[in-house]
C-alpha atoms as a PDB file:
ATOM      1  CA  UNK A   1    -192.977 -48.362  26.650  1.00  0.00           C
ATOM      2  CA  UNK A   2    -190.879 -51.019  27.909  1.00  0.00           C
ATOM      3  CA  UNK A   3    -187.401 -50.997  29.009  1.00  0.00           C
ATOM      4  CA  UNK A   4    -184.533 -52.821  27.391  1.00  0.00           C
ATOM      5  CA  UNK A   5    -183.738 -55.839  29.832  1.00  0.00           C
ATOM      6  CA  UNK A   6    -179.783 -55.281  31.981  1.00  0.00           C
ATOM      7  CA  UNK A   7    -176.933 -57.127  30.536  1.00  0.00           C
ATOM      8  CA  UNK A   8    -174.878 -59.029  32.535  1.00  0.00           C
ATOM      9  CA  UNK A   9    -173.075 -56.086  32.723  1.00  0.00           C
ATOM     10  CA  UNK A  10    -175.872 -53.968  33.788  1.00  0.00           C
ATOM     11  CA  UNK A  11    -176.312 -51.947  31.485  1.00  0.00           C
ATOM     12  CA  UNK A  12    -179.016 -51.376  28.772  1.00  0.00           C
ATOM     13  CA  UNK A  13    -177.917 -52.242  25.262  1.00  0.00           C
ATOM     14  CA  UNK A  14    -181.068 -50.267  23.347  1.00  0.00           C
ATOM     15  CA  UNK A  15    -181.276 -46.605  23.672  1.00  0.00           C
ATOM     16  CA  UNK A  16    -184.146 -44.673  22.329  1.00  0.00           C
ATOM     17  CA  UNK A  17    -183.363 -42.562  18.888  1.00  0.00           C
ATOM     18  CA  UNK A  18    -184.701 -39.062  19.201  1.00  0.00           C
ATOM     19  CA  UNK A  19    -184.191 -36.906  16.804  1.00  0.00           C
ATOM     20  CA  UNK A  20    -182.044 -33.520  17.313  1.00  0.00           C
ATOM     21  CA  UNK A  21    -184.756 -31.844  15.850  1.00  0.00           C
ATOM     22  CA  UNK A  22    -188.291 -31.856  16.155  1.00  0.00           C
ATOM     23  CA  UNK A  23    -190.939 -30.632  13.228  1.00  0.00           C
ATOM     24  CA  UNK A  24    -193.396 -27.911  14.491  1.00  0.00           C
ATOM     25  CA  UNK A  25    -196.431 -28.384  14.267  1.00  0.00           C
ATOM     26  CA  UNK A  26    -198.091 -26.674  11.045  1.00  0.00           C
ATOM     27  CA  UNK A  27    -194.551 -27.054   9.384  1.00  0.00           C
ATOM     28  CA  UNK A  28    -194.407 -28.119   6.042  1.00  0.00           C
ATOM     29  CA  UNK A  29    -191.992 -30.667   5.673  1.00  0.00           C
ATOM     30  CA  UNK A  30    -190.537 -33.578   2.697  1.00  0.00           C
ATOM     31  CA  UNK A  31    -189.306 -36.634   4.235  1.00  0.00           C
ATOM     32  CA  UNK A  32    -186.517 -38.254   2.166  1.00  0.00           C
ATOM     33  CA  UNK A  33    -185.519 -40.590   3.860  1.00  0.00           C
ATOM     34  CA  UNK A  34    -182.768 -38.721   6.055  1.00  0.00           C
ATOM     35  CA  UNK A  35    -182.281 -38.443   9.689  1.00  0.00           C
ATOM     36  CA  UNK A  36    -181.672 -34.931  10.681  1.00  0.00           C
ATOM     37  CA  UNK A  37    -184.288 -32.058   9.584  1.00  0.00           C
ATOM     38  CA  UNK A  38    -182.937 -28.651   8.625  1.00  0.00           C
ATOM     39  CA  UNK A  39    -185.084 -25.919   7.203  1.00  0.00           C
ATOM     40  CA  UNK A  40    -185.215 -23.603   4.019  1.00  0.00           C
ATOM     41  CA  UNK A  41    -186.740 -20.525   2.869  1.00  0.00           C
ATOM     42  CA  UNK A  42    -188.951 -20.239  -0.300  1.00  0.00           C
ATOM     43  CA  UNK A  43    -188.131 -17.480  -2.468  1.00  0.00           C
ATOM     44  CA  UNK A  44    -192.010 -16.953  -3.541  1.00  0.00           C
ATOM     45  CA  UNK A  45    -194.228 -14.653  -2.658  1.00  0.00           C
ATOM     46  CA  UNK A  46    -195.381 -15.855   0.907  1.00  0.00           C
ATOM     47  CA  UNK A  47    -191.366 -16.466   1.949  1.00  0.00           C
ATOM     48  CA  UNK A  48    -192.813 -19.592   4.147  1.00  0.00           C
ATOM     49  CA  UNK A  49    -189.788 -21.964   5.489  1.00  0.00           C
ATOM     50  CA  UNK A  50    -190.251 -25.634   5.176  1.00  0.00           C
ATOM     51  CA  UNK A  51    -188.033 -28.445   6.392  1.00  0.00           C
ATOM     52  CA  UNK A  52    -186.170 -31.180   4.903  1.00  0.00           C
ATOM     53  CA  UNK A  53    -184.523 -34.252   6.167  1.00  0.00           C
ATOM     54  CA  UNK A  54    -182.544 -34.599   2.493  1.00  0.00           C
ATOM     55  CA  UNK A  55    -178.568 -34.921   3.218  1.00  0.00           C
ATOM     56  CA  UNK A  56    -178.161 -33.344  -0.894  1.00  0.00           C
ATOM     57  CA  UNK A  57    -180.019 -30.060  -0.414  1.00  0.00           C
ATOM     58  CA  UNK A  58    -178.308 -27.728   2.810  1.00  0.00           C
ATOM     59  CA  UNK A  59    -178.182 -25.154   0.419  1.00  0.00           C
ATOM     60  CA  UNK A  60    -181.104 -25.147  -1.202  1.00  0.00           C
ATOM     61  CA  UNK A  61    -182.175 -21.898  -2.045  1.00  0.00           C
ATOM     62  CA  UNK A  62    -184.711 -22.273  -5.329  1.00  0.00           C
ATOM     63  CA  UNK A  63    -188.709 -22.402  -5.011  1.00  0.00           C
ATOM     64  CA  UNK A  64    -190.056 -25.483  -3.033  1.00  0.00           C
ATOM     65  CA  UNK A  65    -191.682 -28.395  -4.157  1.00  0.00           C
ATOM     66  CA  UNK A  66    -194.988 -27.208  -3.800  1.00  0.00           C
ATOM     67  CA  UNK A  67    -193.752 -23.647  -6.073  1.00  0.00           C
ATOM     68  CA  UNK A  68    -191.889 -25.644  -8.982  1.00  0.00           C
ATOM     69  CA  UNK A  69    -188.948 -26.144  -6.979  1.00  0.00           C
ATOM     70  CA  UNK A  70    -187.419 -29.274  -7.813  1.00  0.00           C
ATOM     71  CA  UNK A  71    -187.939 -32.571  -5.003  1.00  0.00           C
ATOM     72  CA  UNK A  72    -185.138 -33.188  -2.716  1.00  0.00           C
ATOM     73  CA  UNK A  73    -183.189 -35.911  -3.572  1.00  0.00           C
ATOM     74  CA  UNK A  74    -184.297 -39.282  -1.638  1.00  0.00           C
ATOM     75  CA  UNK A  75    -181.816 -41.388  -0.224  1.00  0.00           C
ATOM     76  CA  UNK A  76    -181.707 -44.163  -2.291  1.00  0.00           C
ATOM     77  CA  UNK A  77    -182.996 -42.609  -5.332  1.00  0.00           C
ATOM     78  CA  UNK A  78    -179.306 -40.651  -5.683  1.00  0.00           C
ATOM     79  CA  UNK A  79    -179.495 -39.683  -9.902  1.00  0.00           C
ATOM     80  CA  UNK A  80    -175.925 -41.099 -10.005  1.00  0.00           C
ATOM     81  CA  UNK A  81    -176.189 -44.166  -8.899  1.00  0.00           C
ATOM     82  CA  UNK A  82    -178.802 -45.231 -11.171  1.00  0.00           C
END
């Protein structure tokens, strides 16, 4: 990787993102589009937890995707401003 040249100022401009929250690996996780993953807990049979980076869905509670649940909603693909 290389480094963000000094300003006159010196100081860098560009910073790095990372992300406040990492997925594990083996997680199961849907990607809409968001910045910052949180996590859920599916209701079926297995319980399994999953992660979402959705802003629409903290409170998700229902089956996942994969169980019937319905898909987070992507940003940019908000059902009200169609």
């Amino acid at each position: 990787m290389t480094t963000a040249p000094l300003t006159e100022r010196g100081k860098k401009l560009l910073r790095q993102y990372t992300p406040p929250e990492t997925i594990p690996p083996q997680m199961l996780y849907y990607d809409a589009g968001g910045t910052t993953y949180h996590t859920h807990h599916c209701p079926d049979e297995s319980q399994h937890t999953w992660m979402c980076n959705s802003p629409y869905c903290n409170s998700l509670t229902d089956l996942c995707p994969d169980h019937g649940g319905e898909e987070p909603i992507k940003i940019g693909r908000e059902p009200w401003k169609r």
